[in-house]
C-alpha atoms as a PDB file:
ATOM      1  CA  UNK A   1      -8.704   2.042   6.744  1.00  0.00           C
ATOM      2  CA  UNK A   2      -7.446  -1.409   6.687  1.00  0.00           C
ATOM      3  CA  UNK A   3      -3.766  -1.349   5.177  1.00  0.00           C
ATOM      4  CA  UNK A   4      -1.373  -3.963   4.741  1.00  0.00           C
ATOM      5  CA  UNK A   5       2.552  -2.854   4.187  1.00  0.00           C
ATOM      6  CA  UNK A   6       4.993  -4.818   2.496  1.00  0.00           C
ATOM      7  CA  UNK A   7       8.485  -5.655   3.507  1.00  0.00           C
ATOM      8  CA  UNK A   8      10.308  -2.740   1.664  1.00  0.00           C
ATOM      9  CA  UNK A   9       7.850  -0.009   3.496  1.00  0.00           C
ATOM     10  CA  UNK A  10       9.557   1.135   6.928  1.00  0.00           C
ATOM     11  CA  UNK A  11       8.562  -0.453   9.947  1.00  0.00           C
ATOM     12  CA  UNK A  12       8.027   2.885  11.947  1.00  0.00           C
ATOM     13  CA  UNK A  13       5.245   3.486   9.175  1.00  0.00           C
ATOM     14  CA  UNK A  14       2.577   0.999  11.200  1.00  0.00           C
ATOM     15  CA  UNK A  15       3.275   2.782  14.373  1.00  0.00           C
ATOM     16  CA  UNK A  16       2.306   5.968  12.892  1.00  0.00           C
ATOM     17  CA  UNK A  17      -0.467   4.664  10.294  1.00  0.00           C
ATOM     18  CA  UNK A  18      -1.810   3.453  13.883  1.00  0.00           C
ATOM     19  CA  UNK A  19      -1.768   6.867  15.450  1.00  0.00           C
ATOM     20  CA  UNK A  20      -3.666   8.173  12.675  1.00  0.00           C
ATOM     21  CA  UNK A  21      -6.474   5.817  12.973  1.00  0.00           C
ATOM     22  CA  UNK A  22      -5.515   2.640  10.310  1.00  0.00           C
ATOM     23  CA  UNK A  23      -5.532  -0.721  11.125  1.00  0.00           C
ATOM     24  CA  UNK A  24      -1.806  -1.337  10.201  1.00  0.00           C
ATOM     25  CA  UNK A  25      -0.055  -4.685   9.634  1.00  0.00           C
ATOM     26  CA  UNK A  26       3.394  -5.125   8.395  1.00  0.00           C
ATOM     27  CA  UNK A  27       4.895  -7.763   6.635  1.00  0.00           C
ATOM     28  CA  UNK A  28       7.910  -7.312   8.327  1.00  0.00           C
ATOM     29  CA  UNK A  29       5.726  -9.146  11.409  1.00  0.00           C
ATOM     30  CA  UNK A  30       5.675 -11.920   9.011  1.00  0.00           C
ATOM     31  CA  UNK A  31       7.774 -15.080  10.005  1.00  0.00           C
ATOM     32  CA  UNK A  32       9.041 -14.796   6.354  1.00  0.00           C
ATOM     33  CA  UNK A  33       8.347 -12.772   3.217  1.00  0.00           C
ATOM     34  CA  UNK A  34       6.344 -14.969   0.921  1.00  0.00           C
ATOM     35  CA  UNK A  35       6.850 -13.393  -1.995  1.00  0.00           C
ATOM     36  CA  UNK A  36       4.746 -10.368  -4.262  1.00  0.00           C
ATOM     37  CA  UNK A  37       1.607 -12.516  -5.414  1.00  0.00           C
ATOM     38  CA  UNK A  38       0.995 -14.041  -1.329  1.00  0.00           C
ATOM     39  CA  UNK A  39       1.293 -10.486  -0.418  1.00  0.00           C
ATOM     40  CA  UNK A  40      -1.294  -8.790  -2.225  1.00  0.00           C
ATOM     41  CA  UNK A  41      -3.606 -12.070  -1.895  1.00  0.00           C
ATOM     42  CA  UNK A  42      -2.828 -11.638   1.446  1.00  0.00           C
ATOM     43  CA  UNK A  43      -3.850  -7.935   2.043  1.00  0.00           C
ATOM     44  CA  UNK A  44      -7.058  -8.720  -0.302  1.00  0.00           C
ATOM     45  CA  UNK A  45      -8.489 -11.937   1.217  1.00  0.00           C
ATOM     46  CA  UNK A  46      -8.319  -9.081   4.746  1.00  0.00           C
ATOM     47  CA  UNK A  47      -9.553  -6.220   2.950  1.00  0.00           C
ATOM     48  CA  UNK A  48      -6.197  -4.496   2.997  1.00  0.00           C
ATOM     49  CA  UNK A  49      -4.534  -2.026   0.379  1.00  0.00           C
ATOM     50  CA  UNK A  50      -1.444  -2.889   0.004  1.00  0.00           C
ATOM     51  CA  UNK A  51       1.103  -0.091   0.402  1.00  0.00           C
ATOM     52  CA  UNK A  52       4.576  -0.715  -1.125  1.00  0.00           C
ATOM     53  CA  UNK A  53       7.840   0.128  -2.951  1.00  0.00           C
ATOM     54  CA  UNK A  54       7.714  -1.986  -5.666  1.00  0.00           C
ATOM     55  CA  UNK A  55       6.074  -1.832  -8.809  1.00  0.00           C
ATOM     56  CA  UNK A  56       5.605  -5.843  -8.903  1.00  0.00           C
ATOM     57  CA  UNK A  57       2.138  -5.753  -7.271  1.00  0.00           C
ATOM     58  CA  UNK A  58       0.784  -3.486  -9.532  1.00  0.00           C
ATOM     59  CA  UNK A  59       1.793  -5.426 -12.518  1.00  0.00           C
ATOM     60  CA  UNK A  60       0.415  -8.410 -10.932  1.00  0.00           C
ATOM     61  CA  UNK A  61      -3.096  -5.987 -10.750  1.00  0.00           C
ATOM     62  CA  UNK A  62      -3.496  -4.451 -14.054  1.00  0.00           C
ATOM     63  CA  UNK A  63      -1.504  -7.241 -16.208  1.00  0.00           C
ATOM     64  CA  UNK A  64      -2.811 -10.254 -14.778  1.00  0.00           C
ATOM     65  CA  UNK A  65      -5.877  -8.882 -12.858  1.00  0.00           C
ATOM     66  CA  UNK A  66      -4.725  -9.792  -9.660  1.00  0.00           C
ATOM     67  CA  UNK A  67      -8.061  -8.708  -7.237  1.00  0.00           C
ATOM     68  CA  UNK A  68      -7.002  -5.828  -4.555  1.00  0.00           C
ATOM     69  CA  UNK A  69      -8.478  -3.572  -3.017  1.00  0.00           C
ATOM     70  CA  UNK A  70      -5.885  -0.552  -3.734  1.00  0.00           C
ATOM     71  CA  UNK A  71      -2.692  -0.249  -4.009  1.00  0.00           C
ATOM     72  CA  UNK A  72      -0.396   2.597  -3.360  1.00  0.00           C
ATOM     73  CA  UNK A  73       2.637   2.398  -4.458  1.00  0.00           C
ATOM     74  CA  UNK A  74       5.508   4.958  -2.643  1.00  0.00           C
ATOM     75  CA  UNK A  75       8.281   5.871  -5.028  1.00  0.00           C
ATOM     76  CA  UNK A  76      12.000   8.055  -4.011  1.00  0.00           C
ATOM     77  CA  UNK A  77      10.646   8.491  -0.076  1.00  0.00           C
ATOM     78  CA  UNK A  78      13.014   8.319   2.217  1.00  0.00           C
ATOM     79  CA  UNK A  79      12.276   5.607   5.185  1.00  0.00           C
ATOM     80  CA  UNK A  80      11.859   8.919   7.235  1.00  0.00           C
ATOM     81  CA  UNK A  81       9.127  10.152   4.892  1.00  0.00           C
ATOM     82  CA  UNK A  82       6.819   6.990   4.137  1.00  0.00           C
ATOM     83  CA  UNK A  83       4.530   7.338   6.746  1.00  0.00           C
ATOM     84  CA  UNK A  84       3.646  10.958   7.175  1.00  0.00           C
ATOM     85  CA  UNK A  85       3.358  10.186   3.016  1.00  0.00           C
ATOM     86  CA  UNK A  86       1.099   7.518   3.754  1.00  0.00           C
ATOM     87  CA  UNK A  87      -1.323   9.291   6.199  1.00  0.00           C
ATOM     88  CA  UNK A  88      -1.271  11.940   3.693  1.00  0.00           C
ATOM     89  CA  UNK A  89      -2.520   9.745   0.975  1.00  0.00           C
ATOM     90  CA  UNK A  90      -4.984   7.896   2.613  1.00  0.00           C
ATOM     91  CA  UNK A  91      -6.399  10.952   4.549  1.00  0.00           C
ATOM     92  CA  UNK A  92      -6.823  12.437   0.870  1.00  0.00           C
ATOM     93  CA  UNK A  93      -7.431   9.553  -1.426  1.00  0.00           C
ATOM     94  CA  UNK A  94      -9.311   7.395   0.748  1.00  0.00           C
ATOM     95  CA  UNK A  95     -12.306   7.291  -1.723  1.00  0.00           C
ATOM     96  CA  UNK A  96     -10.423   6.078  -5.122  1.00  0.00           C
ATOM     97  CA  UNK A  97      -8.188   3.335  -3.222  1.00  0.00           C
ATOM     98  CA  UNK A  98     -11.494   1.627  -1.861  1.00  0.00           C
ATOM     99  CA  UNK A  99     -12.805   1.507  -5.158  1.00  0.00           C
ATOM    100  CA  UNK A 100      -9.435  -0.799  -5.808  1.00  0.00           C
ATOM    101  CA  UNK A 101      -7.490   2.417  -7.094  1.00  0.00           C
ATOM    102  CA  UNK A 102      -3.956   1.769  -7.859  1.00  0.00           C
ATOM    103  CA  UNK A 103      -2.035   5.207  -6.415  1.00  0.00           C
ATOM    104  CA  UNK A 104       1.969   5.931  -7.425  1.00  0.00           C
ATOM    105  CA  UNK A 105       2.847   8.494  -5.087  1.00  0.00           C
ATOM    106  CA  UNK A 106       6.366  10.479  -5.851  1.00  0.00           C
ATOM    107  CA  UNK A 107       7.623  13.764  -4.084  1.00  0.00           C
ATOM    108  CA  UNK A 108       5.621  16.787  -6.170  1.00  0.00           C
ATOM    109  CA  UNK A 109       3.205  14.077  -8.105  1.00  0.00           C
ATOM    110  CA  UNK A 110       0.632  11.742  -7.220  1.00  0.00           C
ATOM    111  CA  UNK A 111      -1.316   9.664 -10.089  1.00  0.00           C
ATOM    112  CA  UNK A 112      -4.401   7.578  -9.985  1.00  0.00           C
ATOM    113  CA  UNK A 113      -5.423   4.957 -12.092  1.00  0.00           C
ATOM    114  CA  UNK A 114      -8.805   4.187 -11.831  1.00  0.00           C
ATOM    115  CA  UNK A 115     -10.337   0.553 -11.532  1.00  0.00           C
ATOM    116  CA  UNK A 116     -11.393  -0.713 -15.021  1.00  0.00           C
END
C-alpha cells in the first residue's frame, strides 16, 4: 500500500512500513512542512493514505470534504510504537482505508468511519 506519513509520525516508521511491503514516504524528507491541507493533497494527488497524529486532516476530510484516499490517524503511541501500529493497521484494515476510510487508532480501540 501506498502511504504517505506526516511530520509528527516517527521517522523510523518508513523504514519499517518498507520492510513490511508499503511504499513509504515521509514528510520529514520534505525540504519543509507545507502545512495540513498540502499534505493530504499531497498524499491524494499519489494515491497515498495519509497516516498522522493530528486530527487536522481529518477535519479537513469529513468537514470540508477534502478528497483522500484514507486516513489513519495514530493517537497516545509512543514514537517506539507507531510503526509496528501501523503495519498492524494496514495489514488488517487494508480494505476500508482504500475505500477512503478515515481510521483513529488508540492503544485497546480502533474506530472506522466509513466513506459517505
Amino acid at each position: 500500500m501506498k502511504v504517505l506519513l506526516d511530520t509528527c509520525v516517527a521517522g523510523e516508521a518508513k523504514v519499517e512500513l518498507a520492510k513490511a511491503g508499503h511504499d513509504a514516504a515521509w514528510v520529514g524528507d520534505w525540504a519543509r512542512d507545507p502545512g495540513d491541507d498540502a499534505i493530504l493533497a499531497a498524499a491524494y494527488q499519489e494515491g497515498r493514505v495519509l497516516i498522522t497524529i493530528d486530527k487536522d486532516s481529518g477535519e479537513l476530510a469529513v468537514l470540508r470534504g477534502a478528497p483522500h484516499f484514507g486516513i489513519l490517524r495514530l493517537v497516545n503511541f509512543r514514537a517506539s510504537q507507531q510503526a509496528s501500529v501501523c503495519v498492524a493497521i494496514l495489514a488488517g484494515q487494508a480494505a476500508e482505508l482504500m475505500s477512503g476510510a478515515i481510521i483513529t487508532a488508540e492503544p485497546g480501540r480502533v474506530r472506522i468511519r466509513l466513506p459517505l
